[in-house]
PDB file of N, CA and C in Angstrom:
ATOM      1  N   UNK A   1      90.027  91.543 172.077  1.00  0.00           N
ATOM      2  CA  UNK A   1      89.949  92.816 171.394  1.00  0.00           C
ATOM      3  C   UNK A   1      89.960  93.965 172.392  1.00  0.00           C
ATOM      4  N   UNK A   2      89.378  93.818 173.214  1.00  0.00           N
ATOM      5  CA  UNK A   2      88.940  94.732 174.519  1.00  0.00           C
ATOM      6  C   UNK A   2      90.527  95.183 175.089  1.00  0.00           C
ATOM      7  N   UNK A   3      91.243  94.151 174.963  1.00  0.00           N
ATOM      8  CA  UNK A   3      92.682  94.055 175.875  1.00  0.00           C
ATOM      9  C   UNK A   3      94.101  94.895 174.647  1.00  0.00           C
ATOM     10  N   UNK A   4      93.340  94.700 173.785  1.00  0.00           N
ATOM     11  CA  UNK A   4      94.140  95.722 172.834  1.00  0.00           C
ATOM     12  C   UNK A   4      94.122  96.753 172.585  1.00  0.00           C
ATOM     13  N   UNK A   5      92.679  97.465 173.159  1.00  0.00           N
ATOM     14  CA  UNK A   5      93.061  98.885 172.984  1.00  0.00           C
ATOM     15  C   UNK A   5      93.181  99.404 174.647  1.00  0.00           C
ATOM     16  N   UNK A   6      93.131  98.390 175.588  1.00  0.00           N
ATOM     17  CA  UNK A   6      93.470  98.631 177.011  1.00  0.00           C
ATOM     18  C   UNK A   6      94.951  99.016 176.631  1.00  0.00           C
ATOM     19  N   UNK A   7      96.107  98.099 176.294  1.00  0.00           N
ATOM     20  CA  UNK A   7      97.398  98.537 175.856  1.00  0.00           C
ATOM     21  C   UNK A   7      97.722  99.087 175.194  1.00  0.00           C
ATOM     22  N   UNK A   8      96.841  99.572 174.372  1.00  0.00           N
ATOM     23  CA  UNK A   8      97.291 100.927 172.562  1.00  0.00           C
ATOM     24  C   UNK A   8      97.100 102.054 173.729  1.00  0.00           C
ATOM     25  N   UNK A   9      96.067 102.127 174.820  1.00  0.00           N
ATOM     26  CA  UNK A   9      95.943 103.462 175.728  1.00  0.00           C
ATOM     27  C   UNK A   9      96.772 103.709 176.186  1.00  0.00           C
ATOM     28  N   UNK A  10      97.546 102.465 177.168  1.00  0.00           N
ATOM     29  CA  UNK A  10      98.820 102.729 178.164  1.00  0.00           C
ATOM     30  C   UNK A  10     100.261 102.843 177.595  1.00  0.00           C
ATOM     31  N   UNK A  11     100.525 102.450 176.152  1.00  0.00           N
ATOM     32  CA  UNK A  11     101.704 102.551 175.418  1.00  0.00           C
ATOM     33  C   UNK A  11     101.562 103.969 175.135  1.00  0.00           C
ATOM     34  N   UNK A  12     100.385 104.535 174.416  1.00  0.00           N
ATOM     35  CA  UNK A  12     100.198 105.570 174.245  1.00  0.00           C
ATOM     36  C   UNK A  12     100.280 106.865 175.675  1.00  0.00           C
ATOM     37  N   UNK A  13      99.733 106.515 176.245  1.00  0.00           N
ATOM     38  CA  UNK A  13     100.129 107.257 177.700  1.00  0.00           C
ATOM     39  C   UNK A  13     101.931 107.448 178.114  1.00  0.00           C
ATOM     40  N   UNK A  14     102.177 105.952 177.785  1.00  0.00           N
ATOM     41  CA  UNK A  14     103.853 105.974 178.204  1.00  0.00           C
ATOM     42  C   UNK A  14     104.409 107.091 177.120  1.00  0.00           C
ATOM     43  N   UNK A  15     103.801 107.060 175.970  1.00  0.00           N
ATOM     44  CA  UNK A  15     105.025 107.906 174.890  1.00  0.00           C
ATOM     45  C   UNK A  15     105.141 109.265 175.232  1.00  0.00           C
ATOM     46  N   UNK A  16     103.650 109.717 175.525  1.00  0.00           N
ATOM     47  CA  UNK A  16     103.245 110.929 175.891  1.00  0.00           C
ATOM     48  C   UNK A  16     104.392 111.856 177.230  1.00  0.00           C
ATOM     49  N   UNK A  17     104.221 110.699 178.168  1.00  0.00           N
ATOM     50  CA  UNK A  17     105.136 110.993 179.555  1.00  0.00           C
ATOM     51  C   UNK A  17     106.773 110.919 178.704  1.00  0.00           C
ATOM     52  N   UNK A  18     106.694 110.014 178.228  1.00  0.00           N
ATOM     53  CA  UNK A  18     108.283 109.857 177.633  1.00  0.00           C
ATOM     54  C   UNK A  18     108.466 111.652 176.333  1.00  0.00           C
ATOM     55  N   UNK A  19     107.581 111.560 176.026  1.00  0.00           N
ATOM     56  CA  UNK A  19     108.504 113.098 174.990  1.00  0.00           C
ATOM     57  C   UNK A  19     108.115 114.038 175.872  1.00  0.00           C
ATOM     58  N   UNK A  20     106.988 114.253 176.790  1.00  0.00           N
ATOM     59  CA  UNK A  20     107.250 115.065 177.851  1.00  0.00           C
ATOM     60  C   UNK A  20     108.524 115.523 178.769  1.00  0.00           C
ATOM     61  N   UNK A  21     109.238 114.142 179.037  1.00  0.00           N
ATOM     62  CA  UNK A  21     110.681 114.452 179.532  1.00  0.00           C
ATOM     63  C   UNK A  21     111.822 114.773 178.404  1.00  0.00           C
ATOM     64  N   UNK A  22     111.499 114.346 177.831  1.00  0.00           N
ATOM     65  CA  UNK A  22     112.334 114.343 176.429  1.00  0.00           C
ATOM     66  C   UNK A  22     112.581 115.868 176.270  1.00  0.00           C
ATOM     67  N   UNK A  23     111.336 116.964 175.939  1.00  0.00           N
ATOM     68  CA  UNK A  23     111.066 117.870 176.011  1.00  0.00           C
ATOM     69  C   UNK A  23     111.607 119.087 176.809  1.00  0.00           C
ATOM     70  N   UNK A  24     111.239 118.245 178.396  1.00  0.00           N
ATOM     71  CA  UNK A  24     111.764 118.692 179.765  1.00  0.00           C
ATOM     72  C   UNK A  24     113.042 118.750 179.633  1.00  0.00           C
ATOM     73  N   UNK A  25     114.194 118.083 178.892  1.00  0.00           N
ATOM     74  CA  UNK A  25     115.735 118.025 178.866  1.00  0.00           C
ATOM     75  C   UNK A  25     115.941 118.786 177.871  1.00  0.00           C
ATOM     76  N   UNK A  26     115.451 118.977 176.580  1.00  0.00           N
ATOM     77  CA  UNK A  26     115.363 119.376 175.724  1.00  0.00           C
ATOM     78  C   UNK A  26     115.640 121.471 175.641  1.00  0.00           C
ATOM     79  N   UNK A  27     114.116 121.487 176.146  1.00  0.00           N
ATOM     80  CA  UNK A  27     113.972 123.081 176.052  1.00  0.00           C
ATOM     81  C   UNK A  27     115.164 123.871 176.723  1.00  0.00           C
ATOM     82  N   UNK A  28     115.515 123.668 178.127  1.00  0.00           N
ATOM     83  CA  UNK A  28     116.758 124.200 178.721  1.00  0.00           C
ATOM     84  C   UNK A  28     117.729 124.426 178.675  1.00  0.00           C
ATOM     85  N   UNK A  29     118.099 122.939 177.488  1.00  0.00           N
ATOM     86  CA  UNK A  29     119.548 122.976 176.968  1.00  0.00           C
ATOM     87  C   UNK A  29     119.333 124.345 176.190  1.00  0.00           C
ATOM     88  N   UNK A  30     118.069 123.891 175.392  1.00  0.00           N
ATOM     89  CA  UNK A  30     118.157 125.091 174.258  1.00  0.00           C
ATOM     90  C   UNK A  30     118.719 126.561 174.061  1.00  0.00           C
ATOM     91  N   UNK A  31     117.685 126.585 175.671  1.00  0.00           N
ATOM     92  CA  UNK A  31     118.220 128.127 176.154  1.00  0.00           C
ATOM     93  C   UNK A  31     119.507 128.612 176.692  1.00  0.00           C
ATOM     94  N   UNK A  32     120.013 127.625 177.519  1.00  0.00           N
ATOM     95  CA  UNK A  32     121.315 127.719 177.693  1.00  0.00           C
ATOM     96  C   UNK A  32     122.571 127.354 176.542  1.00  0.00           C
ATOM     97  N   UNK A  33     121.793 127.082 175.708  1.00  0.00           N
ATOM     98  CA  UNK A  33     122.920 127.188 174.127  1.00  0.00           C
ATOM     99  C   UNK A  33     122.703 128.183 173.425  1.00  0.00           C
ATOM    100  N   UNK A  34     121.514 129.350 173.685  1.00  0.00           N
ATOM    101  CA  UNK A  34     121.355 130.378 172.953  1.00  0.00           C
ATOM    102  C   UNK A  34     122.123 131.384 173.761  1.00  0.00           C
ATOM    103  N   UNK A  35     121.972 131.115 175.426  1.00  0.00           N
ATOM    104  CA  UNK A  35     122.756 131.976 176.251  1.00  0.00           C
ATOM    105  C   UNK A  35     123.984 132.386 175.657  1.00  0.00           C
ATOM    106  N   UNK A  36     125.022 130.886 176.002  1.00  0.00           N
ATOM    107  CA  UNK A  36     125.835 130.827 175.771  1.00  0.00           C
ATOM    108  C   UNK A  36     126.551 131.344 174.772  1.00  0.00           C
ATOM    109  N   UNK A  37     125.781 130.923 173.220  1.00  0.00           N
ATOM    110  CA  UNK A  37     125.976 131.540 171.978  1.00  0.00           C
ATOM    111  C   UNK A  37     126.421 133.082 171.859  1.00  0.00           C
ATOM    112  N   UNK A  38     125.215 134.135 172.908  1.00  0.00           N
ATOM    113  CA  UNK A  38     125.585 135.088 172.690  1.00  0.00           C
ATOM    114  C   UNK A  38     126.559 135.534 173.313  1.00  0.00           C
ATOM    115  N   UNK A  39     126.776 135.110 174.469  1.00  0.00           N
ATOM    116  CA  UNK A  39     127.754 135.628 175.250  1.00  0.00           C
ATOM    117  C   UNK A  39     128.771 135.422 174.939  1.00  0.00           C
ATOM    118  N   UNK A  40     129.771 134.309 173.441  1.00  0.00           N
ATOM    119  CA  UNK A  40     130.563 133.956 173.167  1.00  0.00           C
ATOM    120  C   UNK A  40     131.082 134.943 171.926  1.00  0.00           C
ATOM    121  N   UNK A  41     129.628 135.219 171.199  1.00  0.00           N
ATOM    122  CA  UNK A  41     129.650 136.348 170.092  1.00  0.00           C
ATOM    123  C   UNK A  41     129.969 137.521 170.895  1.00  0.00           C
ATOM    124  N   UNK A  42     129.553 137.885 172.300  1.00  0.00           N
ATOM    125  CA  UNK A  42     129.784 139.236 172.100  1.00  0.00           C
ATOM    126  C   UNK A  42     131.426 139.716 172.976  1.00  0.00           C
ATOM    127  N   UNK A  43     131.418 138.549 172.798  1.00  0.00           N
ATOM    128  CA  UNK A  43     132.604 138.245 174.246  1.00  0.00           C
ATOM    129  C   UNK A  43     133.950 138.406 172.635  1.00  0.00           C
ATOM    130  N   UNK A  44     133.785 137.829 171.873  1.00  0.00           N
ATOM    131  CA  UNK A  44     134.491 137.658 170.758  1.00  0.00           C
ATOM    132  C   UNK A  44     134.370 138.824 169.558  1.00  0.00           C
ATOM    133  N   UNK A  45     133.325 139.645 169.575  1.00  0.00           N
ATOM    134  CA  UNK A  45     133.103 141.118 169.086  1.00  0.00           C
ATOM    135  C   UNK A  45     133.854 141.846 169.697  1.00  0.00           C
ATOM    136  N   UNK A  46     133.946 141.833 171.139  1.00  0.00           N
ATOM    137  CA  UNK A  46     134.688 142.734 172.305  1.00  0.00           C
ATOM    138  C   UNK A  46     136.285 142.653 171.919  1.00  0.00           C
ATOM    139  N   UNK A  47     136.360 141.330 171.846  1.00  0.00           N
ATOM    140  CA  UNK A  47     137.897 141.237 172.229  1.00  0.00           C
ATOM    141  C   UNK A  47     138.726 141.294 170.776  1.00  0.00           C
ATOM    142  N   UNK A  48     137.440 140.947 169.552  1.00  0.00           N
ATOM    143  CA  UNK A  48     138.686 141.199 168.162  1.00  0.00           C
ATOM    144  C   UNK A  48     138.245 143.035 167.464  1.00  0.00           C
ATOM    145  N   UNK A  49     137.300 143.591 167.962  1.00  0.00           N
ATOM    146  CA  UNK A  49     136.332 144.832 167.367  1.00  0.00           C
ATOM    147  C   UNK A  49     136.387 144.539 166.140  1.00  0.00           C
ATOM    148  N   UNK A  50     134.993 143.570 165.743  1.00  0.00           N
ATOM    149  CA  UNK A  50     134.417 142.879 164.843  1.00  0.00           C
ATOM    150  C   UNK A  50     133.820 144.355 164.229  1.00  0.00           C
ATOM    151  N   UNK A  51     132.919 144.133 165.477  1.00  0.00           N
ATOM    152  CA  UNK A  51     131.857 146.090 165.647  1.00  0.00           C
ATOM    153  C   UNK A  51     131.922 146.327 166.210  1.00  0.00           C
ATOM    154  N   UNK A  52     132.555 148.020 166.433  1.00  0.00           N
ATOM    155  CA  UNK A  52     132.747 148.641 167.501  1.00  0.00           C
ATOM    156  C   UNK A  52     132.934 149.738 166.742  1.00  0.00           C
ATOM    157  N   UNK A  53     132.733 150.800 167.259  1.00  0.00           N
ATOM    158  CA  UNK A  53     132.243 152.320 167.151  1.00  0.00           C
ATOM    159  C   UNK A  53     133.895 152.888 167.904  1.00  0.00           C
ATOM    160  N   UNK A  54     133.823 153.895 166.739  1.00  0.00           N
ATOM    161  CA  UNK A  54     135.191 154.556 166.830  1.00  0.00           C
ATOM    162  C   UNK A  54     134.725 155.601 167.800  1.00  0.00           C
ATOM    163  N   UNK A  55     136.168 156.270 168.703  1.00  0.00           N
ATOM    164  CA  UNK A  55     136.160 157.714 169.210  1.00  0.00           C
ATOM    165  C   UNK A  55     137.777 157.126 170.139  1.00  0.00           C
ATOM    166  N   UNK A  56     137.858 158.465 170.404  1.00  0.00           N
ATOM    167  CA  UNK A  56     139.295 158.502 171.247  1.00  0.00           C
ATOM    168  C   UNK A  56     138.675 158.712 172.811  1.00  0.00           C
ATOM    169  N   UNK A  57     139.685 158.007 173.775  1.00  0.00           N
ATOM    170  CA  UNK A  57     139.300 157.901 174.774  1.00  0.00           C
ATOM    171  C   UNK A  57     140.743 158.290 175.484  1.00  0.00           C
ATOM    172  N   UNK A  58     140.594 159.230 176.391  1.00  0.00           N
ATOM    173  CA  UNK A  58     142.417 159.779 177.013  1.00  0.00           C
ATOM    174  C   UNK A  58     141.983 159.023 178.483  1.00  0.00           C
ATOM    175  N   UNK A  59     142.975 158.481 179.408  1.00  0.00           N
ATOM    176  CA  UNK A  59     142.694 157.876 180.555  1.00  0.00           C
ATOM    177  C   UNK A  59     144.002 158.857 181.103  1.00  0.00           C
ATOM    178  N   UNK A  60     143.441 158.937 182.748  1.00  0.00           N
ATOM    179  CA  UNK A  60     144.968 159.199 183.762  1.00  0.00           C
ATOM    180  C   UNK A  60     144.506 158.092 184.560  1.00  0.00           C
ATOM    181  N   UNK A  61     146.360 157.141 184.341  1.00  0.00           N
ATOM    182  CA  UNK A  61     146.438 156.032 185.718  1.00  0.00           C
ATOM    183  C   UNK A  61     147.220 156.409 186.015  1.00  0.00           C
ATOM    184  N   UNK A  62     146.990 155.436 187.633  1.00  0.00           N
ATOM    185  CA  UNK A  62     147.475 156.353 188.563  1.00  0.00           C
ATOM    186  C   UNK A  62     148.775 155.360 189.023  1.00  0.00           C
ATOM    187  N   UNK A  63     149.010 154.128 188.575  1.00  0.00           N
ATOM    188  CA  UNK A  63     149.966 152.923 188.570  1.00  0.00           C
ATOM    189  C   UNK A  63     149.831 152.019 189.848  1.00  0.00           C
ATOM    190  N   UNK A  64     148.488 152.198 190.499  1.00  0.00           N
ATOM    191  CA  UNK A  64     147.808 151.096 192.007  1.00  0.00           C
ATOM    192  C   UNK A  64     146.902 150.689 191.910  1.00  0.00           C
ATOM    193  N   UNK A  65     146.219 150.915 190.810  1.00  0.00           N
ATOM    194  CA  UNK A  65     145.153 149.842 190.673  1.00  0.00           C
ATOM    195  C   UNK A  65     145.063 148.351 190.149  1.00  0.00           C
ATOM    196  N   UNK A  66     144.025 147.496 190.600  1.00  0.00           N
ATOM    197  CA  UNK A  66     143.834 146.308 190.273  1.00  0.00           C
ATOM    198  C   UNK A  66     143.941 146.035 188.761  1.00  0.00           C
ATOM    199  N   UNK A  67     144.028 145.221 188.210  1.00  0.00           N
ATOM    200  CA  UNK A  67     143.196 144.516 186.710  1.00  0.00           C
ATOM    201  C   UNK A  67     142.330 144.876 186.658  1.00  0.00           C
ATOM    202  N   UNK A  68     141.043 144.353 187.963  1.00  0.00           N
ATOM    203  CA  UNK A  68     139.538 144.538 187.398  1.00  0.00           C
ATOM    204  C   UNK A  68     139.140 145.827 187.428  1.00  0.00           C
ATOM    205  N   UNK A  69     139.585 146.780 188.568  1.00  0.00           N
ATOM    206  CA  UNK A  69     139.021 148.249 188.511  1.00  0.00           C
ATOM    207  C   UNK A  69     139.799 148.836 187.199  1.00  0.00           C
ATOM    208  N   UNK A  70     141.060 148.516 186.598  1.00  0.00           N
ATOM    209  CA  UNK A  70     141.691 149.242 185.234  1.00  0.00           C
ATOM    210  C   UNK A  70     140.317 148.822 183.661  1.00  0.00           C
ATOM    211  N   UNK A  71     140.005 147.681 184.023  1.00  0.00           N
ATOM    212  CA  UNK A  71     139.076 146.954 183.362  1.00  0.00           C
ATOM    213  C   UNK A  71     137.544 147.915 183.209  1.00  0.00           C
ATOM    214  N   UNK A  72     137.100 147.851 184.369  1.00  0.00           N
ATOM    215  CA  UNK A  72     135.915 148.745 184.768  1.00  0.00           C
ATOM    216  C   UNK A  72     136.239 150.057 184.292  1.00  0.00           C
ATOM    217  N   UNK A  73     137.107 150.585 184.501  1.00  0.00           N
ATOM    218  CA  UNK A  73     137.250 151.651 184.090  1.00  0.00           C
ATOM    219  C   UNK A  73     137.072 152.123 182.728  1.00  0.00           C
ATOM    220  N   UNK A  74     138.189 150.741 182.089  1.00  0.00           N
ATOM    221  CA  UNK A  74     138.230 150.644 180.157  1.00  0.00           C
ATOM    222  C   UNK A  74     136.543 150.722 179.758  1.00  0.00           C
ATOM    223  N   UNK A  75     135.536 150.039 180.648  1.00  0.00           N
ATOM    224  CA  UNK A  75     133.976 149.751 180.198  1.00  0.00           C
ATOM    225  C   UNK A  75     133.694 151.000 180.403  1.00  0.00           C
ATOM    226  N   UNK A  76     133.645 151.282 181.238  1.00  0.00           N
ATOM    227  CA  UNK A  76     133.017 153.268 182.014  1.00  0.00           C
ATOM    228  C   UNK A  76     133.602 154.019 180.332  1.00  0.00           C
ATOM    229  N   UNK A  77     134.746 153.943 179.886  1.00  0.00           N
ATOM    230  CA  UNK A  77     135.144 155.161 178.689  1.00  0.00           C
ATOM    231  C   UNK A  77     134.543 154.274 177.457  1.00  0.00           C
ATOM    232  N   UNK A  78     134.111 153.141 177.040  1.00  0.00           N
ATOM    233  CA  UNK A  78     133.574 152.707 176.468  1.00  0.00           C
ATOM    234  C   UNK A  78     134.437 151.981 175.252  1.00  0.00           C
ATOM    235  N   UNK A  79     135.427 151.534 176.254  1.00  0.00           N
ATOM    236  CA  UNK A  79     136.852 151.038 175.450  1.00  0.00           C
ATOM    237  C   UNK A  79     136.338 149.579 175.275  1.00  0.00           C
ATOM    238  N   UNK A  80     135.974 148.852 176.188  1.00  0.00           N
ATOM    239  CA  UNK A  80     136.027 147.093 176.507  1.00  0.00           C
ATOM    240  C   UNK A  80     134.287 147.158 176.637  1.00  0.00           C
ATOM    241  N   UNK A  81     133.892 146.166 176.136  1.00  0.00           N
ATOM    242  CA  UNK A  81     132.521 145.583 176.400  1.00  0.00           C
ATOM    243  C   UNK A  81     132.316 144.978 178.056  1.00  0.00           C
ATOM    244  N   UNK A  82     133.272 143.877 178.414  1.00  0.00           N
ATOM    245  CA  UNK A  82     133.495 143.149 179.544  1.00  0.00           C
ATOM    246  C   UNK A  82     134.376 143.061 180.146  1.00  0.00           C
ATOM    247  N   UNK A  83     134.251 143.703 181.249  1.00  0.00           N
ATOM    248  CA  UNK A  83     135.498 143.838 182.511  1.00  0.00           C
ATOM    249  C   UNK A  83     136.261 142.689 182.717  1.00  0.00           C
ATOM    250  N   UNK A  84     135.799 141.555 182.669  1.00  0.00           N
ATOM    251  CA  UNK A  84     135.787 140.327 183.327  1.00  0.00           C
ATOM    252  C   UNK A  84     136.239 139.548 182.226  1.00  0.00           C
ATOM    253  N   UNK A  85     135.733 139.390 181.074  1.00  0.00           N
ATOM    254  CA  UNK A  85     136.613 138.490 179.880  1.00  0.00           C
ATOM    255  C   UNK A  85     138.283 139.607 179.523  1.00  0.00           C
ATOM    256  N   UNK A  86     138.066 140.908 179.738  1.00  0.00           N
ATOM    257  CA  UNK A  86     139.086 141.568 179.570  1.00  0.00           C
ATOM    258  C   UNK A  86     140.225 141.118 180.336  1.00  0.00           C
ATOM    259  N   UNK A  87     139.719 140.987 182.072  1.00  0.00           N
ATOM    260  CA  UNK A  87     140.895 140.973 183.140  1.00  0.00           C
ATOM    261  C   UNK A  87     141.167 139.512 182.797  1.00  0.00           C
ATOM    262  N   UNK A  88     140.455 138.429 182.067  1.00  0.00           N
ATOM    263  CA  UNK A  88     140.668 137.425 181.862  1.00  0.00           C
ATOM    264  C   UNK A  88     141.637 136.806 180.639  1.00  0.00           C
ATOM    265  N   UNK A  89     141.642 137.779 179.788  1.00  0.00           N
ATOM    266  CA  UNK A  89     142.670 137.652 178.438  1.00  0.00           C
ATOM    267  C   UNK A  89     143.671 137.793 178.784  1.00  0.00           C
ATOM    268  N   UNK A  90     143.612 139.605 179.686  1.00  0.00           N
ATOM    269  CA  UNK A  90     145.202 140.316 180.320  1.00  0.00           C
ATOM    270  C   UNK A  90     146.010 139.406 181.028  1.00  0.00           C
ATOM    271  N   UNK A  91     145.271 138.191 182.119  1.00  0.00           N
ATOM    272  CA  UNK A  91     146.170 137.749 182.724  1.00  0.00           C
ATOM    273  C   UNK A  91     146.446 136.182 181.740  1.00  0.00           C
ATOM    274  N   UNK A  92     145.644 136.145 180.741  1.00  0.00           N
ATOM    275  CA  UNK A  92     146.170 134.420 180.021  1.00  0.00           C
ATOM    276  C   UNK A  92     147.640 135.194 179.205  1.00  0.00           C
ATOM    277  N   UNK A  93     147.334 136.584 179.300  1.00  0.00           N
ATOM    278  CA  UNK A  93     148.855 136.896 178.080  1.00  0.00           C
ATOM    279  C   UNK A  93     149.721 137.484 178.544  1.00  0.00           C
ATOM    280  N   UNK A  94     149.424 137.521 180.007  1.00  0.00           N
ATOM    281  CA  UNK A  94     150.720 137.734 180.893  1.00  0.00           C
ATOM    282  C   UNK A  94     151.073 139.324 181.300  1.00  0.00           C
ATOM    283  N   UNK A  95     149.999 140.050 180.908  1.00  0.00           N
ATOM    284  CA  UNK A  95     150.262 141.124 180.935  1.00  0.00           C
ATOM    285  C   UNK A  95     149.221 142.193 181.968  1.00  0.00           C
ATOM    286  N   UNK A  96     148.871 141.739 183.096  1.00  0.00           N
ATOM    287  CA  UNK A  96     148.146 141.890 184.303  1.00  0.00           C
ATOM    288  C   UNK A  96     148.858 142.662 185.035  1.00  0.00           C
ATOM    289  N   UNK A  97     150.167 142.943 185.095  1.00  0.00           N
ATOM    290  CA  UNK A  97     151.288 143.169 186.123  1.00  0.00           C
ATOM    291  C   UNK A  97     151.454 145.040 185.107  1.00  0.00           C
ATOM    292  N   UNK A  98     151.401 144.793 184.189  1.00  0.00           N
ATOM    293  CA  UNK A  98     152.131 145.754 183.428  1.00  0.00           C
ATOM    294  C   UNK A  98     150.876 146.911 182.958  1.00  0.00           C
ATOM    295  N   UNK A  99     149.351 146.585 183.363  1.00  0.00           N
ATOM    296  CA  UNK A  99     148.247 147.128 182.990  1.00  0.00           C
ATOM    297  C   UNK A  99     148.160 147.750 184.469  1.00  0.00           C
ATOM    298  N   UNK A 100     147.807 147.042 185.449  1.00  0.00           N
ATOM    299  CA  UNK A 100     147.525 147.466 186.813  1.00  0.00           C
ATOM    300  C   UNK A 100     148.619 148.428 187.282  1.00  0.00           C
ATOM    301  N   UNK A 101     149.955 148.090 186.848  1.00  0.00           N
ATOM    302  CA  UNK A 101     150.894 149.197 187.385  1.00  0.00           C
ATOM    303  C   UNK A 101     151.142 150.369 186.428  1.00  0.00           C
ATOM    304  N   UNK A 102     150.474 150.504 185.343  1.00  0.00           N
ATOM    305  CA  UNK A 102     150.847 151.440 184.102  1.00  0.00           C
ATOM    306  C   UNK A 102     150.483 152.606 184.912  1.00  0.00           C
ATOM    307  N   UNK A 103     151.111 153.713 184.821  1.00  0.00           N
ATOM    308  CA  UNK A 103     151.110 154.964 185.578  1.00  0.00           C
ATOM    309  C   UNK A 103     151.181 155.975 184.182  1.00  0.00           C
ATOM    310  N   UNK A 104     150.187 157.167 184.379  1.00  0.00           N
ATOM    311  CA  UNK A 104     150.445 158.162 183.014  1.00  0.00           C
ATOM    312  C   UNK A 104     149.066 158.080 182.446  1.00  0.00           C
ATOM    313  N   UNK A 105     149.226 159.152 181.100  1.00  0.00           N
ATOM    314  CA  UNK A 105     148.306 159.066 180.738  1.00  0.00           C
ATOM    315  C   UNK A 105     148.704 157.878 178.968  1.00  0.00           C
ATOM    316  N   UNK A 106     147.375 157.563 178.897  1.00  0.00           N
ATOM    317  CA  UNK A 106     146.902 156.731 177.711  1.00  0.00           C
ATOM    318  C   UNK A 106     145.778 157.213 176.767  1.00  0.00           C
ATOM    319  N   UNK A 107     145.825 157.244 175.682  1.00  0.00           N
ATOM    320  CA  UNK A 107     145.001 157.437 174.610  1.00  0.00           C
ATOM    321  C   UNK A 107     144.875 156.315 174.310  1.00  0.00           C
ATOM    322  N   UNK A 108     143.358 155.848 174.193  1.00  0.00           N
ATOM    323  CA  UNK A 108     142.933 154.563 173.454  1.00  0.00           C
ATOM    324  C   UNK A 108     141.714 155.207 172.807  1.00  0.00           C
ATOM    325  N   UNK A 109     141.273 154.167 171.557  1.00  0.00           N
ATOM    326  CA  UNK A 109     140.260 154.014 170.627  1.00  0.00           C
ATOM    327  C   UNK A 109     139.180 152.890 170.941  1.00  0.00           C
ATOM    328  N   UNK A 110     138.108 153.092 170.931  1.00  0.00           N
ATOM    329  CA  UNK A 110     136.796 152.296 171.234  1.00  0.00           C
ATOM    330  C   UNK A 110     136.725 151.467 170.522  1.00  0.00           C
ATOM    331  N   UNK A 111     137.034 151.359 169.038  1.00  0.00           N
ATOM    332  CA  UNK A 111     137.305 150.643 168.445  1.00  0.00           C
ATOM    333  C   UNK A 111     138.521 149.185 168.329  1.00  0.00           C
ATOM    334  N   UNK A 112     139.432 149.589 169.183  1.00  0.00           N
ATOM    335  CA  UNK A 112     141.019 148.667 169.258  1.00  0.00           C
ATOM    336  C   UNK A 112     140.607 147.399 170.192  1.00  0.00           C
ATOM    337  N   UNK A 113     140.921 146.423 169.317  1.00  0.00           N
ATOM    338  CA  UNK A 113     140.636 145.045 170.153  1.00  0.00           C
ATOM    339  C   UNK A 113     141.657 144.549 171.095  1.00  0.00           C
ATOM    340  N   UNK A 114     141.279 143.778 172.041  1.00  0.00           N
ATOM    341  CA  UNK A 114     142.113 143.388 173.408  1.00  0.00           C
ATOM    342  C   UNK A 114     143.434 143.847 172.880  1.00  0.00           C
ATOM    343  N   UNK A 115     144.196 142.833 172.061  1.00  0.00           N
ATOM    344  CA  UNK A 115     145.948 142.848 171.564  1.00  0.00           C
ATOM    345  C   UNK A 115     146.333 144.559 171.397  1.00  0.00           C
ATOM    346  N   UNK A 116     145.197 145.230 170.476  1.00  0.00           N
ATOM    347  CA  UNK A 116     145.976 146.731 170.530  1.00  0.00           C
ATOM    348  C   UNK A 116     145.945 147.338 171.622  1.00  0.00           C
ATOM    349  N   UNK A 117     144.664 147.431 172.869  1.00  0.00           N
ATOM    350  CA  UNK A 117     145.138 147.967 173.713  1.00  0.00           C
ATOM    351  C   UNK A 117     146.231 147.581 174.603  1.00  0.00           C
ATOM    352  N   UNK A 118     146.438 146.437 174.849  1.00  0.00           N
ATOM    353  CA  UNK A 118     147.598 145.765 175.226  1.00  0.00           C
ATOM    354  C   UNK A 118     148.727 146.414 174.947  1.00  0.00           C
ATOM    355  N   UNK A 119     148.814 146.296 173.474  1.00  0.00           N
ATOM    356  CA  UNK A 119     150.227 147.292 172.504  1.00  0.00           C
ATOM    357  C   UNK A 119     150.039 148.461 173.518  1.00  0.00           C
ATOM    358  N   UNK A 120     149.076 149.175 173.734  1.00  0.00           N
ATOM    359  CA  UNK A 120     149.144 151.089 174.211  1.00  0.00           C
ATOM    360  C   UNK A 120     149.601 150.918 175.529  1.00  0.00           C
ATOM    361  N   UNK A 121     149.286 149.820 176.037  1.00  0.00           N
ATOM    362  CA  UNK A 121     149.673 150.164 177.329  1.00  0.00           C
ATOM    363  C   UNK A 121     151.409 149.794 177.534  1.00  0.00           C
ATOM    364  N   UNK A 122     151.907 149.445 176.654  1.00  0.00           N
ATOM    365  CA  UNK A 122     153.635 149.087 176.809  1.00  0.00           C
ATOM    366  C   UNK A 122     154.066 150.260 176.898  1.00  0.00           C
TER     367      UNK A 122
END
């Protein structure tokens, strides 16, 4: 009898350590799936203007700048949410070459998702 609750203690001890790690793998993912989550929502708000707040925005380029500083710039007038998923769309759609060298001025809307500003800059 004595030897049975010696082992109900140590099984019980093992479960304890066991959902402890369980736990330990557990919580981190969590957070890094809530990370992720948002950064996918807002990354995807940015790029279709799910929500986004209207106003006109006039730019002068100067036709020598990079992607990422044309990018930075779009964030500074409050055109693009993210510099970096932006310079990252421009160059999956081929159109990196034709943004960085655009020379002149541009009128864009705070509201216009990746594809329309794309359109303004042709």
């Amino acid at each position: 009898m004595l030897k049975e609750k010696k082992n109900s203690g140590e099984k019980s001890l093992h479960d304890a350590r066991r959902i402890r790690r369980i736990a330990s793998a557990i919580i981190p993912l969590f957070f890094l799936s809530l990370f992720l989550a948002a950064f996918i929502i807002s990354a995807a708000n940015d790029m279709y203007a799910f929500v986004k707040p209207e106003g006109s925005v006039k730019l002068r380029m100067s036709g020598d700048e990079s992607l990422f500083s044309v990018s930075q710039r779009l964030e500074e007038a409050g055109v693009i949410g993210n510099p970096l998923v932006f310079s990252i769309y421009t160059m999956t759609r081929g159109a990196g070459d034709k943004i960085s060298g655009f020379e002149g001025d541009i009128e864009l809307d705070s509201s216009m998702s990746y594809r329309e500003i794309l359109r303004a800059f042709s």
